[in-house]
PDB file of N, CA and C in Angstrom:
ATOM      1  N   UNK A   1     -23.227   9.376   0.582  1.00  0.00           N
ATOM      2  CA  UNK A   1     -22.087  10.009  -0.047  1.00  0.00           C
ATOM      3  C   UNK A   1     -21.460   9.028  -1.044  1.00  0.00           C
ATOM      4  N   UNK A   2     -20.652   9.049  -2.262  1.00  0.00           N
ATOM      5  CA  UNK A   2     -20.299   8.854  -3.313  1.00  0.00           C
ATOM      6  C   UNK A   2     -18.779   8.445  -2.747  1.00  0.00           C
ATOM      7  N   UNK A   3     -18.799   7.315  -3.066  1.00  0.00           N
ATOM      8  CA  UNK A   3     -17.225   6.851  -2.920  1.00  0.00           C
ATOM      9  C   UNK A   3     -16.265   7.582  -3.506  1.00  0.00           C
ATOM     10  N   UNK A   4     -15.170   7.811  -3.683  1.00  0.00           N
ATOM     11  CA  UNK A   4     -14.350   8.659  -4.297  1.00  0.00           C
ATOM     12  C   UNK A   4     -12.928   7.757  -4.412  1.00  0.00           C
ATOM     13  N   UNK A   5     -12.703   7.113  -5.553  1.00  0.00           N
ATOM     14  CA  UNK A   5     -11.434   6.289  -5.919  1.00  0.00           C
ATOM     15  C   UNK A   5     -10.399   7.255  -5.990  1.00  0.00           C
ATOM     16  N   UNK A   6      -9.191   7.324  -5.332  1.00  0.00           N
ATOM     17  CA  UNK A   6      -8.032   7.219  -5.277  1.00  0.00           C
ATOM     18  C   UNK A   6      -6.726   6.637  -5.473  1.00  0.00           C
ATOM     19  N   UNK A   7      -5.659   7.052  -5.872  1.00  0.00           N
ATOM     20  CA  UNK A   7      -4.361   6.497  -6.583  1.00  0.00           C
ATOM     21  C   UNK A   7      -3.076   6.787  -5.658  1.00  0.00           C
ATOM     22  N   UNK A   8      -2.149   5.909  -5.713  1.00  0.00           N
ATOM     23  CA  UNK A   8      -1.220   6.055  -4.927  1.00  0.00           C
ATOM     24  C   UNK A   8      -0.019   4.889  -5.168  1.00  0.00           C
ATOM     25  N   UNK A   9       1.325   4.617  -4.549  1.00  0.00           N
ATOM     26  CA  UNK A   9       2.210   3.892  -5.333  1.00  0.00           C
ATOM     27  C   UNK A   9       3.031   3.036  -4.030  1.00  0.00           C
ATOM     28  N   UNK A  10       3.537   2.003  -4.078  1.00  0.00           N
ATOM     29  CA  UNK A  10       4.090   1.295  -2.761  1.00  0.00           C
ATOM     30  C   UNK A  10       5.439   1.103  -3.540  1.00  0.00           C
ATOM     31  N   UNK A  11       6.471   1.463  -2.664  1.00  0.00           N
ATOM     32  CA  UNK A  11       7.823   1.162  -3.108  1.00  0.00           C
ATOM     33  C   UNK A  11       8.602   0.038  -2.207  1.00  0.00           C
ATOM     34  N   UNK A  12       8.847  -0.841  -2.977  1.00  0.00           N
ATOM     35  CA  UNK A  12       9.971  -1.417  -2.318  1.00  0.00           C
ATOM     36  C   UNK A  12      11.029  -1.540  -2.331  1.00  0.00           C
ATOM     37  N   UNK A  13      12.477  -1.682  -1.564  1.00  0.00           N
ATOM     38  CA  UNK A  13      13.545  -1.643  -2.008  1.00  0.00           C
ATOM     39  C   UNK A  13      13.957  -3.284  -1.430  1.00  0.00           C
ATOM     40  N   UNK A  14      14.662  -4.052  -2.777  1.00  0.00           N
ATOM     41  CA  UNK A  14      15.091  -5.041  -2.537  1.00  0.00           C
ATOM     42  C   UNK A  14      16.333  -5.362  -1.723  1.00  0.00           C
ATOM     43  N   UNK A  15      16.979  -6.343  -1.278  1.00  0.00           N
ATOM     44  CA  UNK A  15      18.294  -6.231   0.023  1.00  0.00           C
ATOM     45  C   UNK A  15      19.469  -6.066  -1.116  1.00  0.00           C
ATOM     46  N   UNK A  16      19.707  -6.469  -2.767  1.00  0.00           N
ATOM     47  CA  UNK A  16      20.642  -6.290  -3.739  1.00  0.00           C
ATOM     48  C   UNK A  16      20.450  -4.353  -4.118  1.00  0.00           C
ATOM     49  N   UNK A  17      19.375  -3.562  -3.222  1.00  0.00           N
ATOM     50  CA  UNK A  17      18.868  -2.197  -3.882  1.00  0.00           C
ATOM     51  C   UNK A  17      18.403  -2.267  -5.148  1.00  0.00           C
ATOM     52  N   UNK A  18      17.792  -2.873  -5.388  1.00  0.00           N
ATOM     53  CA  UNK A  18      16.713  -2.773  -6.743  1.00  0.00           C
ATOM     54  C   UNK A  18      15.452  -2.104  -6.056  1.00  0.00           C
ATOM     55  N   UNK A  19      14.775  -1.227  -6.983  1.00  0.00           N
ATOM     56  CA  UNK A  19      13.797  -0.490  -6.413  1.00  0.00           C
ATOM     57  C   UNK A  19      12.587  -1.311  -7.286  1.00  0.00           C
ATOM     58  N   UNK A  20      11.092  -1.225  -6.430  1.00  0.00           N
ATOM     59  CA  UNK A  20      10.257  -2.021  -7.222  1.00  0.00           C
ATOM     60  C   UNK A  20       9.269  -0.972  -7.375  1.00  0.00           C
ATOM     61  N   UNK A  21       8.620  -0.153  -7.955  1.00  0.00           N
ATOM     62  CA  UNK A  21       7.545   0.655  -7.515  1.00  0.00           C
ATOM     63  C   UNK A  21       6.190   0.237  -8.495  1.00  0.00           C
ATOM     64  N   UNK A  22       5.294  -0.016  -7.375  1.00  0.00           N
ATOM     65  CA  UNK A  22       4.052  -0.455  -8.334  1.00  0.00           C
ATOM     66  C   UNK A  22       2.454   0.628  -7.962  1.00  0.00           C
ATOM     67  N   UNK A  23       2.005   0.797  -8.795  1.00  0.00           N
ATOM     68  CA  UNK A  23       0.721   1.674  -8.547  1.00  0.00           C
ATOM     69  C   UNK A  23      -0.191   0.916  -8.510  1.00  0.00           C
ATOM     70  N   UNK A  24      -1.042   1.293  -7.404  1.00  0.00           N
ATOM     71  CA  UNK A  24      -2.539   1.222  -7.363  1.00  0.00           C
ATOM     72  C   UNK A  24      -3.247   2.181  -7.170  1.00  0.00           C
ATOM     73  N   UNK A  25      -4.617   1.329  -7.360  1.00  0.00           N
ATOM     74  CA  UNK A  25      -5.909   2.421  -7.271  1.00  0.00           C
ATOM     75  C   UNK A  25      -6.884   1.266  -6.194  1.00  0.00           C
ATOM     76  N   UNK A  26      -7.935   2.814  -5.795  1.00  0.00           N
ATOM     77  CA  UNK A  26      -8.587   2.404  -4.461  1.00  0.00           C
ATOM     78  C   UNK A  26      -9.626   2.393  -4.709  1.00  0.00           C
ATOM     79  N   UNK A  27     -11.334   1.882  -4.321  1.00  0.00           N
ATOM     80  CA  UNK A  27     -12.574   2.383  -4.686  1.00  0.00           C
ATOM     81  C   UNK A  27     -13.330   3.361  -3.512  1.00  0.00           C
ATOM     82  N   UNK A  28     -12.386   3.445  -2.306  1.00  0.00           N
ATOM     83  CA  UNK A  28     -12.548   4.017  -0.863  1.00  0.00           C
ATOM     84  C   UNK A  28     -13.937   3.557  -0.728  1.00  0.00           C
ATOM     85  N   UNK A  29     -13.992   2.616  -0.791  1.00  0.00           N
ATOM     86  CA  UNK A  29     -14.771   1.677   0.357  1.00  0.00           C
ATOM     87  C   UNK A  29     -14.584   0.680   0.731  1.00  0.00           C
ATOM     88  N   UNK A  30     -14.871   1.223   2.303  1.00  0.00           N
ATOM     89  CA  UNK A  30     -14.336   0.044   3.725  1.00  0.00           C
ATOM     90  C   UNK A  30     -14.465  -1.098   3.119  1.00  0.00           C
ATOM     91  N   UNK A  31     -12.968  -1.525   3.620  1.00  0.00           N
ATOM     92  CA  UNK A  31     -12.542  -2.935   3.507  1.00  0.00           C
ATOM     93  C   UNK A  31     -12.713  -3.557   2.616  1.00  0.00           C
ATOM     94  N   UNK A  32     -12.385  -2.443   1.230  1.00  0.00           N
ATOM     95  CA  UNK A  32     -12.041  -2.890  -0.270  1.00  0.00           C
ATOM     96  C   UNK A  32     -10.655  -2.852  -0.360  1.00  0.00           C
ATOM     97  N   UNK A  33      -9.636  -4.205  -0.949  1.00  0.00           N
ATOM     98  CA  UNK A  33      -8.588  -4.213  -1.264  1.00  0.00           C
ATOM     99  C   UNK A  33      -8.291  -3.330  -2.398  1.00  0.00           C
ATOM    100  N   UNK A  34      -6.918  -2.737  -2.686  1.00  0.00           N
ATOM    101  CA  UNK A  34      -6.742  -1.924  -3.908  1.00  0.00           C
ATOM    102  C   UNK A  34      -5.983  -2.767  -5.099  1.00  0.00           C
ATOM    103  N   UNK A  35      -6.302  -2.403  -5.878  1.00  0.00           N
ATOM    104  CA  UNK A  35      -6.169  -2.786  -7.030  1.00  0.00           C
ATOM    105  C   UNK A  35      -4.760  -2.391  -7.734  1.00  0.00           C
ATOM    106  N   UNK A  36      -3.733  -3.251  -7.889  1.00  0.00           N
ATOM    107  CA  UNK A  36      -2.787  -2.798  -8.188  1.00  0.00           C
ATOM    108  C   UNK A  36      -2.662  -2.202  -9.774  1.00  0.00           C
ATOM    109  N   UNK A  37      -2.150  -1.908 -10.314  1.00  0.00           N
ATOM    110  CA  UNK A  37      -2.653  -0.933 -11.498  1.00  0.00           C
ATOM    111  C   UNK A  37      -1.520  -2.421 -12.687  1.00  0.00           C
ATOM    112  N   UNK A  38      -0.896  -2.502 -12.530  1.00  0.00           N
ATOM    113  CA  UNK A  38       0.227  -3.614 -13.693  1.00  0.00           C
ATOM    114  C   UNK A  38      -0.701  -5.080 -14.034  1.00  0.00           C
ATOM    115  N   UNK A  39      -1.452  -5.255 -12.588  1.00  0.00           N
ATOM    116  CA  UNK A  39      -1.979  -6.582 -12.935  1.00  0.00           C
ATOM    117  C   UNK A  39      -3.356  -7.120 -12.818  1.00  0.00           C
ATOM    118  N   UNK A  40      -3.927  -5.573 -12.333  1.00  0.00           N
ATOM    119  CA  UNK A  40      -6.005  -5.384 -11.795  1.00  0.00           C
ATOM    120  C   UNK A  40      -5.943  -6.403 -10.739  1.00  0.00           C
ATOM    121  N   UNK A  41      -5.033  -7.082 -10.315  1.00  0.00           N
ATOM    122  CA  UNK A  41      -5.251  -7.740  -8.991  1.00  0.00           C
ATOM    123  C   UNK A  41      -4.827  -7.006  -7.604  1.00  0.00           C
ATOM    124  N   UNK A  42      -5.860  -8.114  -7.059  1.00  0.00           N
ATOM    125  CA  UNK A  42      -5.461  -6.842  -5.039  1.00  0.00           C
ATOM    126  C   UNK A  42      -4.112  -7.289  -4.387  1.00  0.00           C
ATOM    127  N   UNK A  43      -3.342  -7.920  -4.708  1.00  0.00           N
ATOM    128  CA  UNK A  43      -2.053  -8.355  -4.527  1.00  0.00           C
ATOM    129  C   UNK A  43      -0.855  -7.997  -5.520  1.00  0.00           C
ATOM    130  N   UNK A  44       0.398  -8.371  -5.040  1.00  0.00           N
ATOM    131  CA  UNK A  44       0.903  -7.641  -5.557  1.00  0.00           C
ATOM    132  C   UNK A  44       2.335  -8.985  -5.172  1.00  0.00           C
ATOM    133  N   UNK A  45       2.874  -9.561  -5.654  1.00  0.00           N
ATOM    134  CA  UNK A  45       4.058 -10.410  -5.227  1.00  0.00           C
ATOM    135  C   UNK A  45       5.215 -10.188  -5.459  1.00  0.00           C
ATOM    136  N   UNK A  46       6.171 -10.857  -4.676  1.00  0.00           N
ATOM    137  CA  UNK A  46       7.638  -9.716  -4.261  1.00  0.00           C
ATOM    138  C   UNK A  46       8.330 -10.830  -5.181  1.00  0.00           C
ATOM    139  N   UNK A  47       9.257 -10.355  -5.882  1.00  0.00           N
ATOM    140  CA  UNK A  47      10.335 -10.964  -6.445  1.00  0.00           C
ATOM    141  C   UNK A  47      11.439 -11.592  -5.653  1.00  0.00           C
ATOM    142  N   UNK A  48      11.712 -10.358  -4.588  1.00  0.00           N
ATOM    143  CA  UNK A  48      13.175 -11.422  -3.777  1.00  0.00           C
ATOM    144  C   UNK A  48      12.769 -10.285  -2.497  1.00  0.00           C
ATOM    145  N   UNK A  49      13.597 -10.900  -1.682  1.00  0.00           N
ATOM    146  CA  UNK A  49      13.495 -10.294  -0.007  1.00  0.00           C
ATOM    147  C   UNK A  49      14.246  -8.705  -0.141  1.00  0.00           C
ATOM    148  N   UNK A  50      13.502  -8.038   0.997  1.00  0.00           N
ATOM    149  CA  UNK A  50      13.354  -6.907   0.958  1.00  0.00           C
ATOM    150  C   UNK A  50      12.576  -6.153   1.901  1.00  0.00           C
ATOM    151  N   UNK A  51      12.242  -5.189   1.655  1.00  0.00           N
ATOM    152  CA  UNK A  51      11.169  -4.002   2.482  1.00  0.00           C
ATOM    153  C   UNK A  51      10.363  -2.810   1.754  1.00  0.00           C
ATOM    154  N   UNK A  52       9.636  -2.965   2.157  1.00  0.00           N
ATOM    155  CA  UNK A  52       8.357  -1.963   1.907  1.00  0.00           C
ATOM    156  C   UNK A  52       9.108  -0.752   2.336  1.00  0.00           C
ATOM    157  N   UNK A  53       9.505   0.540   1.723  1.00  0.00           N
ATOM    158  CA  UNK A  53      10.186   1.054   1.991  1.00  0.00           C
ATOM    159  C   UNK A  53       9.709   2.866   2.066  1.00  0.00           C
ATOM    160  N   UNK A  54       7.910   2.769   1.466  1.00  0.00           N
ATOM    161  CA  UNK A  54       6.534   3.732   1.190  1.00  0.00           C
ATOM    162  C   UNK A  54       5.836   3.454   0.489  1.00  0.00           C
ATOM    163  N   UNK A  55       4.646   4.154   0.692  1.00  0.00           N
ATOM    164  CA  UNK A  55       3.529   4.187   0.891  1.00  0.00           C
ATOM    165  C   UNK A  55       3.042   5.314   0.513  1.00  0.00           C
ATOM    166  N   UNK A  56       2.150   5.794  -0.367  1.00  0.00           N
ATOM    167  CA  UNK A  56       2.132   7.259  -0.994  1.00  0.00           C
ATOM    168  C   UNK A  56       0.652   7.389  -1.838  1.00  0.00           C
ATOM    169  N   UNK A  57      -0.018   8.422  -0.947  1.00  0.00           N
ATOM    170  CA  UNK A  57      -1.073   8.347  -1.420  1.00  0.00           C
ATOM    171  C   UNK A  57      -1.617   9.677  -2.152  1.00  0.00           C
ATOM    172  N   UNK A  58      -2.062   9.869  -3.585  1.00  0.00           N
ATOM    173  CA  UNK A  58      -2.599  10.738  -4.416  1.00  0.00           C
ATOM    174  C   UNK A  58      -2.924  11.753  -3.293  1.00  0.00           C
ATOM    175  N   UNK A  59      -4.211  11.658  -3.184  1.00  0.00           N
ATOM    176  CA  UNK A  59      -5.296  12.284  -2.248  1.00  0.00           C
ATOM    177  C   UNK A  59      -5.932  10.967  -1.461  1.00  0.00           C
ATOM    178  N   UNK A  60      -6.538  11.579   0.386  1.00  0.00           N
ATOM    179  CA  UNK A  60      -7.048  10.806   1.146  1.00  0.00           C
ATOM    180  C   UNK A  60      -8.113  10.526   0.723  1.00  0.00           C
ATOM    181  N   UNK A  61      -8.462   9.011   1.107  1.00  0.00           N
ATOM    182  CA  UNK A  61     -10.358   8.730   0.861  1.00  0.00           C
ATOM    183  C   UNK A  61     -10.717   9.785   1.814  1.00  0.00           C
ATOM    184  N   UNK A  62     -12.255   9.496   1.565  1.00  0.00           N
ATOM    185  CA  UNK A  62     -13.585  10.497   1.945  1.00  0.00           C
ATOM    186  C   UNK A  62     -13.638   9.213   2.839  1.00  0.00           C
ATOM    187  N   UNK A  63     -14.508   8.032   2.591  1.00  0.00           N
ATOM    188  CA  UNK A  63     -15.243   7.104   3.417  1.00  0.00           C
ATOM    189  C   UNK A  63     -13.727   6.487   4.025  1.00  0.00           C
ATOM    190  N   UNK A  64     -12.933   6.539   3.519  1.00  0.00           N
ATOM    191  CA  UNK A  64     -12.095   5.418   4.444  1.00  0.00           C
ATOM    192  C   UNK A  64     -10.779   6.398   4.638  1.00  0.00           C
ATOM    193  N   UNK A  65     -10.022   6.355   5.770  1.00  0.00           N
ATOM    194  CA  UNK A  65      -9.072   7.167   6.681  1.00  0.00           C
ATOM    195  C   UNK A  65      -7.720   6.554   6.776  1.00  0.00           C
ATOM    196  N   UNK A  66      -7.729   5.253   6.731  1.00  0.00           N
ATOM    197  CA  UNK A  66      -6.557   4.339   6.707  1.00  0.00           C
ATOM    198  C   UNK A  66      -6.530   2.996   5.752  1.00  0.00           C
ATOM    199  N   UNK A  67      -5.235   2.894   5.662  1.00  0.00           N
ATOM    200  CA  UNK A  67      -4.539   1.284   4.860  1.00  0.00           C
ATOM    201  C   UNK A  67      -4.204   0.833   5.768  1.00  0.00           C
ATOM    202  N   UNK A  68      -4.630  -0.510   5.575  1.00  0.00           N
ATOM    203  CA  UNK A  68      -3.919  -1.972   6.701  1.00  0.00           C
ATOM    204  C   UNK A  68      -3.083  -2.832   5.539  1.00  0.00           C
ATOM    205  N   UNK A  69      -1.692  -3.613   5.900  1.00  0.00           N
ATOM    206  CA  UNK A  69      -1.256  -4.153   5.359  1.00  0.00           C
ATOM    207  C   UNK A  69      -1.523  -5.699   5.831  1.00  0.00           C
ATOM    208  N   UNK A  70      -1.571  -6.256   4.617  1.00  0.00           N
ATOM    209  CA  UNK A  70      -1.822  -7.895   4.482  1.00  0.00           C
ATOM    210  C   UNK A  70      -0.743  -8.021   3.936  1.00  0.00           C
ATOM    211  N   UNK A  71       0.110  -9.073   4.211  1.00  0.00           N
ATOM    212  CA  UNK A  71       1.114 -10.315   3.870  1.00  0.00           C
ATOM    213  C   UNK A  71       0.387 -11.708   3.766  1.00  0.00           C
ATOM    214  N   UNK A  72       0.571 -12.014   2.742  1.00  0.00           N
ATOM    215  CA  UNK A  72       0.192 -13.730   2.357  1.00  0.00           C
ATOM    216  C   UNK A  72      -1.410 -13.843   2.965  1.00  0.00           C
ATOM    217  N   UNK A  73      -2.585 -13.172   2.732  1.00  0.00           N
ATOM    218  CA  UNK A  73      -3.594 -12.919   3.350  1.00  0.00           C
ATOM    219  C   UNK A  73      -3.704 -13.030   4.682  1.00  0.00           C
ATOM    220  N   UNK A  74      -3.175 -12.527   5.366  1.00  0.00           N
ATOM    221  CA  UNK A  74      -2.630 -12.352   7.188  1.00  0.00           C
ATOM    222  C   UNK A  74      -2.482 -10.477   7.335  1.00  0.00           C
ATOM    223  N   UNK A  75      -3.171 -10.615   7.797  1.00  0.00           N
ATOM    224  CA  UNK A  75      -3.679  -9.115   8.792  1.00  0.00           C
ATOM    225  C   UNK A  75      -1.978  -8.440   9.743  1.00  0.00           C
ATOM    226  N   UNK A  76      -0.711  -8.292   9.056  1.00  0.00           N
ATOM    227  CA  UNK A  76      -0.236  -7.594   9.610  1.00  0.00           C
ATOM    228  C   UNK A  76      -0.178  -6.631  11.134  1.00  0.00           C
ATOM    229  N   UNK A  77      -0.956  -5.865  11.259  1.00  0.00           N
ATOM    230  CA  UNK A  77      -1.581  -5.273  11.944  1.00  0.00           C
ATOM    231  C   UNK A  77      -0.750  -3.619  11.975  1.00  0.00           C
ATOM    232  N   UNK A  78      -0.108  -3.696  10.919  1.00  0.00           N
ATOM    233  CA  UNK A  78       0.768  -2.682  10.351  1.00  0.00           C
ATOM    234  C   UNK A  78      -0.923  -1.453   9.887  1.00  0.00           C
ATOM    235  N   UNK A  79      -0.690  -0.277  10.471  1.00  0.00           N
ATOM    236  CA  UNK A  79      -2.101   0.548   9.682  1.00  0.00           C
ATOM    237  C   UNK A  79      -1.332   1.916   9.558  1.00  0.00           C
ATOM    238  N   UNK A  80      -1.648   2.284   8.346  1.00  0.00           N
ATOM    239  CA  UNK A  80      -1.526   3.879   7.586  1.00  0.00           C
ATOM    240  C   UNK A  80      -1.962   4.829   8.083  1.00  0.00           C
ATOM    241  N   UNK A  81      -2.520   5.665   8.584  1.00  0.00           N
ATOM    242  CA  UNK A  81      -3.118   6.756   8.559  1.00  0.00           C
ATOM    243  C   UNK A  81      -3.134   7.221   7.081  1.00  0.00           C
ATOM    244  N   UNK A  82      -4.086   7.555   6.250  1.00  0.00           N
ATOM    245  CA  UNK A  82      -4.140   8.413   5.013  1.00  0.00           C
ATOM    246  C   UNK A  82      -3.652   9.694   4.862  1.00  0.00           C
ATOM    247  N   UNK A  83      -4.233  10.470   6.004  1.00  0.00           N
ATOM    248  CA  UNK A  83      -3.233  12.124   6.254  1.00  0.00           C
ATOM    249  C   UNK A  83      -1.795  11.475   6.458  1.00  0.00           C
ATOM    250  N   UNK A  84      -1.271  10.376   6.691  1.00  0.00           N
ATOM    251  CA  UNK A  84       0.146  10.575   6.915  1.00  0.00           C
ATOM    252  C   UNK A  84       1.061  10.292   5.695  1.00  0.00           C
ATOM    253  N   UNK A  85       0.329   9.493   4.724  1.00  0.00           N
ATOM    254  CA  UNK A  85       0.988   9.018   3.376  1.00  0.00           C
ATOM    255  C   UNK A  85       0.534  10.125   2.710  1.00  0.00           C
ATOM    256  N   UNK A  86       0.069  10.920   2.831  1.00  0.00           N
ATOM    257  CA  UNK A  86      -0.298  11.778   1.500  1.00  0.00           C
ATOM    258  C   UNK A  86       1.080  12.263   0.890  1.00  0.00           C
ATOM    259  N   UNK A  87       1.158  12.126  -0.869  1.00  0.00           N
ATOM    260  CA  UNK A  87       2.603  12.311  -1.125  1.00  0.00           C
ATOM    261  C   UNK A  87       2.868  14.249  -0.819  1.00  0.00           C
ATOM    262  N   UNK A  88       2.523  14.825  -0.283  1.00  0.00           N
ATOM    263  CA  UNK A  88       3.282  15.960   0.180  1.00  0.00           C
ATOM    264  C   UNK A  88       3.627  15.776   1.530  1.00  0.00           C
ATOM    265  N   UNK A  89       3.531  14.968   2.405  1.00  0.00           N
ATOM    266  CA  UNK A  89       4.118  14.618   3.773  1.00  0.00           C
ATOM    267  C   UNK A  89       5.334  13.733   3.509  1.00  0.00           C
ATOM    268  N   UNK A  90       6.736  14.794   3.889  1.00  0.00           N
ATOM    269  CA  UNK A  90       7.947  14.748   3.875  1.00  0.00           C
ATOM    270  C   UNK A  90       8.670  13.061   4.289  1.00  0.00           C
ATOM    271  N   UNK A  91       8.353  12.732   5.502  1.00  0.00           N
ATOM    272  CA  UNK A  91       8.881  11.373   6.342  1.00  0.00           C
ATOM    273  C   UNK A  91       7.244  10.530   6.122  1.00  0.00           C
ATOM    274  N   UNK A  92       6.685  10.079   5.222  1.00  0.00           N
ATOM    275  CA  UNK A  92       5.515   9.150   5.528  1.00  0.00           C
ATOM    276  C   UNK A  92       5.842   7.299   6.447  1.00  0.00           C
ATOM    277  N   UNK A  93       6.652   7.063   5.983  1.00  0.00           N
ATOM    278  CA  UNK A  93       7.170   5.636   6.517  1.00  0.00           C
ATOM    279  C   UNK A  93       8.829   6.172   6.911  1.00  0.00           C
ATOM    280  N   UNK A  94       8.713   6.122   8.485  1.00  0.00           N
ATOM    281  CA  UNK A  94      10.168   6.425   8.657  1.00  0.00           C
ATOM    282  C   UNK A  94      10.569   5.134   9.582  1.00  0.00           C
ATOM    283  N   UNK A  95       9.676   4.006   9.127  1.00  0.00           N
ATOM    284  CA  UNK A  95      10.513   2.886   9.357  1.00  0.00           C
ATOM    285  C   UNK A  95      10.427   1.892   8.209  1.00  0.00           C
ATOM    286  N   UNK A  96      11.335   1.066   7.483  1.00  0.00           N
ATOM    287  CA  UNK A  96      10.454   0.409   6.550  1.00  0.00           C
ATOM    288  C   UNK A  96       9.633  -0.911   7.378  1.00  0.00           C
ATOM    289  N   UNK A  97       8.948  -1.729   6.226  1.00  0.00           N
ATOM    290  CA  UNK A  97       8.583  -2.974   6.415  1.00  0.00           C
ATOM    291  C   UNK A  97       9.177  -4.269   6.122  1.00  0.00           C
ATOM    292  N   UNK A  98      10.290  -5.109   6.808  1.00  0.00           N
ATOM    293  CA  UNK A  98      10.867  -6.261   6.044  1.00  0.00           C
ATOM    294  C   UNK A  98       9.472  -7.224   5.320  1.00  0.00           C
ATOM    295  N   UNK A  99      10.006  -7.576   3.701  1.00  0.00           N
ATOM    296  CA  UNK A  99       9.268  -8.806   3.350  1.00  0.00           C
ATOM    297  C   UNK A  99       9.715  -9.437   2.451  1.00  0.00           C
ATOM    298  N   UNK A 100       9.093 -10.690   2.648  1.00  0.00           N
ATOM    299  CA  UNK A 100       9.675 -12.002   1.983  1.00  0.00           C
ATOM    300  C   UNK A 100       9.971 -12.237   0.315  1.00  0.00           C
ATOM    301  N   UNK A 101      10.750 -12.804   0.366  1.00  0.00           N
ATOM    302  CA  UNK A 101      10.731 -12.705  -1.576  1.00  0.00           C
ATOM    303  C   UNK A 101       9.253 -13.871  -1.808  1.00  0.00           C
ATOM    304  N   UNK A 102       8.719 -13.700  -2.768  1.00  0.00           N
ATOM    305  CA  UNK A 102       7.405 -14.261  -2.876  1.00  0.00           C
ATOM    306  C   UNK A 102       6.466 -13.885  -2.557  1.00  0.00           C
ATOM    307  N   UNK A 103       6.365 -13.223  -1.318  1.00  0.00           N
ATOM    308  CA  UNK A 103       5.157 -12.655  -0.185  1.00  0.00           C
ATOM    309  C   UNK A 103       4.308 -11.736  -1.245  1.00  0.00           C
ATOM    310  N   UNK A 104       3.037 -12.294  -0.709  1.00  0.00           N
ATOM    311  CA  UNK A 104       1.757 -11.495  -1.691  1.00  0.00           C
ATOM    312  C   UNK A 104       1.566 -10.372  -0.330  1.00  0.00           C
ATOM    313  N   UNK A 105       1.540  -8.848  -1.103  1.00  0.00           N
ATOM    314  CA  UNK A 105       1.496  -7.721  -0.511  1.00  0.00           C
ATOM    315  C   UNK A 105       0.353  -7.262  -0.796  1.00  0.00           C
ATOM    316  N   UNK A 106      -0.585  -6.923   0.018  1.00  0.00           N
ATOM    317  CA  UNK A 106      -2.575  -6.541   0.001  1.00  0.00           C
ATOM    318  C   UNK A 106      -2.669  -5.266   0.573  1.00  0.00           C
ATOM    319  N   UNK A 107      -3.041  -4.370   0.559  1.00  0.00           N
ATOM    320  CA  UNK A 107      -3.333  -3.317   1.405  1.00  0.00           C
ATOM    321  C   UNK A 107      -5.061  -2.761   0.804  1.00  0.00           C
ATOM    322  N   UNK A 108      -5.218  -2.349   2.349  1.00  0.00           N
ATOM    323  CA  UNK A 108      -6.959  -2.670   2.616  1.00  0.00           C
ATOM    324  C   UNK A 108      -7.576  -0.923   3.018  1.00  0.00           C
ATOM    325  N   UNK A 109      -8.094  -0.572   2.391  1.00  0.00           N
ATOM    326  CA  UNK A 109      -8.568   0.750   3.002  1.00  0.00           C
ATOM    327  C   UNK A 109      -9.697   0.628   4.017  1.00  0.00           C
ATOM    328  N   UNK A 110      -9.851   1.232   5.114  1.00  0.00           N
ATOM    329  CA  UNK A 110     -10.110   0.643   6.482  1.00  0.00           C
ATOM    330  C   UNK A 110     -11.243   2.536   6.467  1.00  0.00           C
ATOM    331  N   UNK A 111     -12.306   2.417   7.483  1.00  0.00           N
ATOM    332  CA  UNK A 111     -12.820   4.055   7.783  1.00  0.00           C
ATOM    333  C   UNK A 111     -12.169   4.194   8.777  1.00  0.00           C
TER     334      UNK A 111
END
């Protein structure tokens, strides 16, 4: 089967409420980092402290089912479900994520 790339956007809200929203794209295959769309890199670095505040995905991969979040290349152990970020699901993150000002933000599409 044919990988099928996907698009989707991570918001953060800073602790002053500045909103950060950055897009990426996916190649939906396992345990390919996504590509943030501003800088073609798989990271993504925080300006000042804050929280991950969603997670929002176009359409679900085919080969891969979930996002895992990486902080500073460290395995979180924070995981997405894809049916649950899809942007027509009302509450997708109804908790946020605290993170560091600086902290490189990775998210990993997982099957």
């Amino acid at each position: 089967m044919t990988a099928t790339p996907f698009k989707g956007t991570i918001a953060i809200r800073y602790l002053d409420g500045e909103p950060d929203i950055q897009p990426f794209a996916c190649t939906d295959v396992a345990n390919a980092f996504v590509n943030f769309t501003a800088s073609g890199l798989t990271f993504y670095q925080t300006r000042k402290y804050g929280a991950i505040a969603d997670i929002q995905l176009i359409a679900a991969g085919v080969d891969t089912s979930q996002i895992r979040l990486y902080v500073n290349n460290k395995d979180t152990g924070n995981t997405f479900l894809d049916a649950g970020i899809l942007a027509s699901v009302n509450n997708r993150m109804p908790l946020s994520v605290p993170i560091a000002a600086g902290a490189q933000i990775q998210l990993r599409a997982l099957a």
